[in-house]
N, C-alpha and C. Protein backbone atom coordinates (compact mmCIF):
# COMPACT_ATOMS: atom_id res chain seq x y z
N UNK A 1 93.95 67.13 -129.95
CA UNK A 1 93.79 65.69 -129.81
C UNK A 1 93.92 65.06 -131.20
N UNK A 2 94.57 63.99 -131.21
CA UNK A 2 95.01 63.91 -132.25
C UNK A 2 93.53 62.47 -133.00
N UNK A 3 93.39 62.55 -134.40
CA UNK A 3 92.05 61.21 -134.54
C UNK A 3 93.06 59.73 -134.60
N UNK A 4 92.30 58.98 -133.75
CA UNK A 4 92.39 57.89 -133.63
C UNK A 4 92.12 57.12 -135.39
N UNK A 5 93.17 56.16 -135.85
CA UNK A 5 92.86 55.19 -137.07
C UNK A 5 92.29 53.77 -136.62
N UNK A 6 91.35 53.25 -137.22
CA UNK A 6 90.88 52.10 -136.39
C UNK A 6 91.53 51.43 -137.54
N UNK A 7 92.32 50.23 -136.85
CA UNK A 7 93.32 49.45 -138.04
C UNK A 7 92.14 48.49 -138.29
N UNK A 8 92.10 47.44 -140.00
CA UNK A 8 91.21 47.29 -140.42
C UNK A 8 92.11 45.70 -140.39
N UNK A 9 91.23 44.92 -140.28
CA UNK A 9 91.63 43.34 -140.94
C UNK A 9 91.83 43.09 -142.55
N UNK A 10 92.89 42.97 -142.76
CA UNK A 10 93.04 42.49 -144.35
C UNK A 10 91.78 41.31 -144.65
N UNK A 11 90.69 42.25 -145.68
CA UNK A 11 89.73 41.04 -145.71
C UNK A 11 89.91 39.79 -146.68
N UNK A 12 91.09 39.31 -146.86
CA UNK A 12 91.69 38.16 -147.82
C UNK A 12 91.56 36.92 -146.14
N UNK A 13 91.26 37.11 -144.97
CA UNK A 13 91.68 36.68 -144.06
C UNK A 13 90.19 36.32 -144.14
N UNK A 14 89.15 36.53 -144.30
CA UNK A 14 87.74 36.19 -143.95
C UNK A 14 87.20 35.68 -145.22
N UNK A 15 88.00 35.48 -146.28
CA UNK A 15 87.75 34.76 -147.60
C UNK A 15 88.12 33.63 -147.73
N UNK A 16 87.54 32.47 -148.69
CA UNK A 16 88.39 31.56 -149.12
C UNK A 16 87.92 30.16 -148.08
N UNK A 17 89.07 29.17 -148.33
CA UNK A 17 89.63 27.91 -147.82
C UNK A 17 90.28 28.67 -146.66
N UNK A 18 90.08 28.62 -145.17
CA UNK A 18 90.96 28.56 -144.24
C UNK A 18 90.73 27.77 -143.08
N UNK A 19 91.80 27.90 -142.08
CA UNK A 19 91.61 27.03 -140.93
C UNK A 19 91.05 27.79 -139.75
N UNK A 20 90.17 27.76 -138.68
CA UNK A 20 90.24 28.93 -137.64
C UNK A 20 90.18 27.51 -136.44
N UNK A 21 91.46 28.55 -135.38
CA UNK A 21 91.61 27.91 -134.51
C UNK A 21 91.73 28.38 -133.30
N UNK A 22 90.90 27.96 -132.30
CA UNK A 22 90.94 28.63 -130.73
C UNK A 22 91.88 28.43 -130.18
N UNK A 23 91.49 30.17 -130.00
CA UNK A 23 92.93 30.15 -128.45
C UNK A 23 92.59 29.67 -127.71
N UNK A 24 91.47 28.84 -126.96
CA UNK A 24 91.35 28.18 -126.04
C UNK A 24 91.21 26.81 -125.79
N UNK A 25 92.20 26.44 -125.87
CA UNK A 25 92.45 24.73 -125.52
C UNK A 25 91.74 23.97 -125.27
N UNK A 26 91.15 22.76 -125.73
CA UNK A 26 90.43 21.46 -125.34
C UNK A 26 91.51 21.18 -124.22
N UNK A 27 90.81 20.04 -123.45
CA UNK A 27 91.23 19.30 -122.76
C UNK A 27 92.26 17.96 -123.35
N UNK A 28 93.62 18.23 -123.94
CA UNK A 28 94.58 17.74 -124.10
C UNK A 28 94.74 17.67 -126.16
N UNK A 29 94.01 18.19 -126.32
CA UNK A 29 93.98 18.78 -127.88
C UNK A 29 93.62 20.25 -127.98
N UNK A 30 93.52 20.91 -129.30
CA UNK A 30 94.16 22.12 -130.02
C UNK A 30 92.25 21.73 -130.91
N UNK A 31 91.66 22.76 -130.91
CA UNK A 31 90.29 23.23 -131.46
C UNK A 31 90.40 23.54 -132.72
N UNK A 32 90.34 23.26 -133.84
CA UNK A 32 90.41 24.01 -135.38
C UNK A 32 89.14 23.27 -135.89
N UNK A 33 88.92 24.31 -136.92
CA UNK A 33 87.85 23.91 -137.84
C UNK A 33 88.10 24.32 -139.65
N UNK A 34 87.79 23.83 -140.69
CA UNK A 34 87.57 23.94 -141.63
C UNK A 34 86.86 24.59 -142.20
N UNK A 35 86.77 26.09 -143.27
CA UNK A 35 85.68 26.83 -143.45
C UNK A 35 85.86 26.92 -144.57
N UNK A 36 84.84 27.50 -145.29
CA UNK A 36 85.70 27.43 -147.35
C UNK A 36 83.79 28.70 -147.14
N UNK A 37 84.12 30.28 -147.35
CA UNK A 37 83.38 30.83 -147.47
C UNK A 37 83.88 32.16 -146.91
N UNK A 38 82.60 33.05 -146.78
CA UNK A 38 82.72 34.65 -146.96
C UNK A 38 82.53 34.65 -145.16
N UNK A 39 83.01 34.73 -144.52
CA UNK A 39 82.53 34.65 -143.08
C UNK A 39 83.59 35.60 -142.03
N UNK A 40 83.18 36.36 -141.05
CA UNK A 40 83.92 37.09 -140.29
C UNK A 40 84.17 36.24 -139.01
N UNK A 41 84.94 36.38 -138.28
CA UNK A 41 85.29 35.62 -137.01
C UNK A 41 85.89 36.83 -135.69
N UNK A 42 85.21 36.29 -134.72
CA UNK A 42 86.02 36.95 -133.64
C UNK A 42 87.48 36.75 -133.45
N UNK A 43 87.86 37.37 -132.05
CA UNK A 43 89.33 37.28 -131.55
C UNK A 43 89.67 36.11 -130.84
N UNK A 44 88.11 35.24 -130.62
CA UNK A 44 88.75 34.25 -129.88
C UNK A 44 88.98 33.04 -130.62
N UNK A 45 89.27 33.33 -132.08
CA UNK A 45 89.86 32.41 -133.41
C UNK A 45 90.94 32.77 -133.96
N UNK A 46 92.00 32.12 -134.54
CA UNK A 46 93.24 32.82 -134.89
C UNK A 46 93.06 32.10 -136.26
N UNK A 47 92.96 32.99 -137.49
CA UNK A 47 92.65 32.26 -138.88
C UNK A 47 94.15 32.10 -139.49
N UNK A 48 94.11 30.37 -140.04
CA UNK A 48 95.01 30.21 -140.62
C UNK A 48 94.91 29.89 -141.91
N UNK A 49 95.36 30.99 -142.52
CA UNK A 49 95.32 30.59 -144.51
C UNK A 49 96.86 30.44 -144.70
N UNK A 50 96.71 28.97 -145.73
CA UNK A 50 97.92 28.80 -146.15
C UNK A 50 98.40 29.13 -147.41
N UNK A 51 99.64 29.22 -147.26
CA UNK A 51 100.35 30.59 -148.32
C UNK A 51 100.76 29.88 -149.47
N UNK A 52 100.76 28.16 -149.55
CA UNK A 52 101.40 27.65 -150.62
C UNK A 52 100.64 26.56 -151.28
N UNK A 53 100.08 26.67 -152.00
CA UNK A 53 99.05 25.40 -152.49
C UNK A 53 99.59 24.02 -152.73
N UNK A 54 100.64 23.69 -152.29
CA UNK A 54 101.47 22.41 -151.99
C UNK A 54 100.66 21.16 -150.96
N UNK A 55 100.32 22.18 -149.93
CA UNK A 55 99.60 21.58 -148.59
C UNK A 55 97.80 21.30 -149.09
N UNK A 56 97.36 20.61 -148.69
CA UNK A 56 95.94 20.58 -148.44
C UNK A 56 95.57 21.22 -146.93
N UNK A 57 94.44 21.95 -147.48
CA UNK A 57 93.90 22.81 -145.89
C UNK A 57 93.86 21.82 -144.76
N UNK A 58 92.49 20.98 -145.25
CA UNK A 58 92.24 19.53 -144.83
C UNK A 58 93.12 18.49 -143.83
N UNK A 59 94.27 18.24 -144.56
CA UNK A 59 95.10 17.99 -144.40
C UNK A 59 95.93 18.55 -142.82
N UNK A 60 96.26 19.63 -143.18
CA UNK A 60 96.98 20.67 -142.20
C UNK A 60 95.45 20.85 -140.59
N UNK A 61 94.16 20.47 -140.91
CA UNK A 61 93.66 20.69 -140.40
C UNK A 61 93.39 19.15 -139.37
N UNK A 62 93.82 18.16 -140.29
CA UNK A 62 94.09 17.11 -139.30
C UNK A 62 94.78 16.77 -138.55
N UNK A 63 96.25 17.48 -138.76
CA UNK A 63 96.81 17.03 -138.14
C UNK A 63 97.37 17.91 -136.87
N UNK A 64 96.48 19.31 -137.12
CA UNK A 64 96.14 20.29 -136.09
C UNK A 64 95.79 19.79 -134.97
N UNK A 65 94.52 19.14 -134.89
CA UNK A 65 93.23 18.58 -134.64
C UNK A 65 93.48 16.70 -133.87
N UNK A 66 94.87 16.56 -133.97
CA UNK A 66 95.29 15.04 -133.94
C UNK A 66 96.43 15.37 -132.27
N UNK A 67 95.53 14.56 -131.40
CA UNK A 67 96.41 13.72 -130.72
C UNK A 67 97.85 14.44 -130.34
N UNK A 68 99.03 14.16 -131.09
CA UNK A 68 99.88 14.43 -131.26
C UNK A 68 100.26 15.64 -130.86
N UNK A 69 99.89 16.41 -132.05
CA UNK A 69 100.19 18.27 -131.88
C UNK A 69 99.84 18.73 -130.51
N UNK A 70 98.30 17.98 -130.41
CA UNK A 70 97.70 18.27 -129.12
C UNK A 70 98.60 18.50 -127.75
N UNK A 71 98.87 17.38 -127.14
CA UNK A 71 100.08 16.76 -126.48
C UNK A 71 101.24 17.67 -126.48
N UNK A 72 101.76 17.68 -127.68
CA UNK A 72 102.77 19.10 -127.72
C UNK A 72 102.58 20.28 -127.41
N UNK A 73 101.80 20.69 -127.80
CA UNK A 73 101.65 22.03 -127.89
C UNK A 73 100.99 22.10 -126.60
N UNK A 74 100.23 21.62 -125.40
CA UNK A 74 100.39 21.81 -124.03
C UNK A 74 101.46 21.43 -123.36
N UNK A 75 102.00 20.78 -123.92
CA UNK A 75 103.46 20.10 -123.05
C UNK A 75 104.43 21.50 -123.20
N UNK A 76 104.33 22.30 -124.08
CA UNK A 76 105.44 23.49 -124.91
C UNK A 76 104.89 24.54 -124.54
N UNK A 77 103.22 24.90 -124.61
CA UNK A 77 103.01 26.39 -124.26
C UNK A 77 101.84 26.63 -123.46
N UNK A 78 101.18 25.34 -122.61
CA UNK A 78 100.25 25.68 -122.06
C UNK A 78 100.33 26.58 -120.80
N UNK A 79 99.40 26.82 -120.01
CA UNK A 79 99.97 27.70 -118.62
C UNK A 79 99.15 26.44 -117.03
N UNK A 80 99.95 26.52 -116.80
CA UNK A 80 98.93 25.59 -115.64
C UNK A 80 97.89 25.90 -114.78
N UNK A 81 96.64 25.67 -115.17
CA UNK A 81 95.83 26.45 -114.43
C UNK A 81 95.65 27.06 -112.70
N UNK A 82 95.74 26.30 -112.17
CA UNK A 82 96.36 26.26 -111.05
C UNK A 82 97.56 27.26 -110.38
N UNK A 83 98.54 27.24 -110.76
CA UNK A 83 100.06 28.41 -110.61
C UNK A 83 99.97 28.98 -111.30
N UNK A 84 99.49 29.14 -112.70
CA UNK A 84 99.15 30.53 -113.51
C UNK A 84 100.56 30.44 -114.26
N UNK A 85 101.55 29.11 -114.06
CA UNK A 85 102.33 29.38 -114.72
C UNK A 85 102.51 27.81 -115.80
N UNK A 86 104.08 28.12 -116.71
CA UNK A 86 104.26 27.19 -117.71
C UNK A 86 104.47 25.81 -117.08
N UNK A 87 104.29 24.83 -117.87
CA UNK A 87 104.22 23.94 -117.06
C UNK A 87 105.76 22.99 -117.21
């Protein structure tokens, strides 16, 4: 039997300025939050650190968080609850 490797999270991902954002949808907006610290997160957060110091976190986190994206991004990849399918 061969040993199992338990793959590890790059911990640069639980450091710092980042964004964490649920996979699970508000009701017609996109869930993110702002964190600036040493903190671990589950699977039901997808952490976004940005790669170019051009952007403000802040920034990127508003307009996550805005209306807009919201709207899109169910209009583009939500599933319909109901038929279980895209909408």
């Amino acid at each position: 039997m061969k040993d199992k490797k338990i793959e590890t999270r790059k911990q640069i991902l639980f450091e710092g300025e980042r964004i964490l954002l649920r996979r699970i949808i508000g009701k017609g907006y996109l869930i993110a939050q702002f964190i600036d610290g040493k903190y671990c997160n589950n699977s039901l957060l997808h952490t976004i650190k940005l790669k170019y110091e051009i952007y403000d976190s802040k920034y990127v986190l508003g307009i996550l968080n805005s209306k807009l994206i919201g709207g899109f991004f169910i209009q583009k990849y939500a599933r319909d609850e109901k038929n279980n399918s895209r909408n």
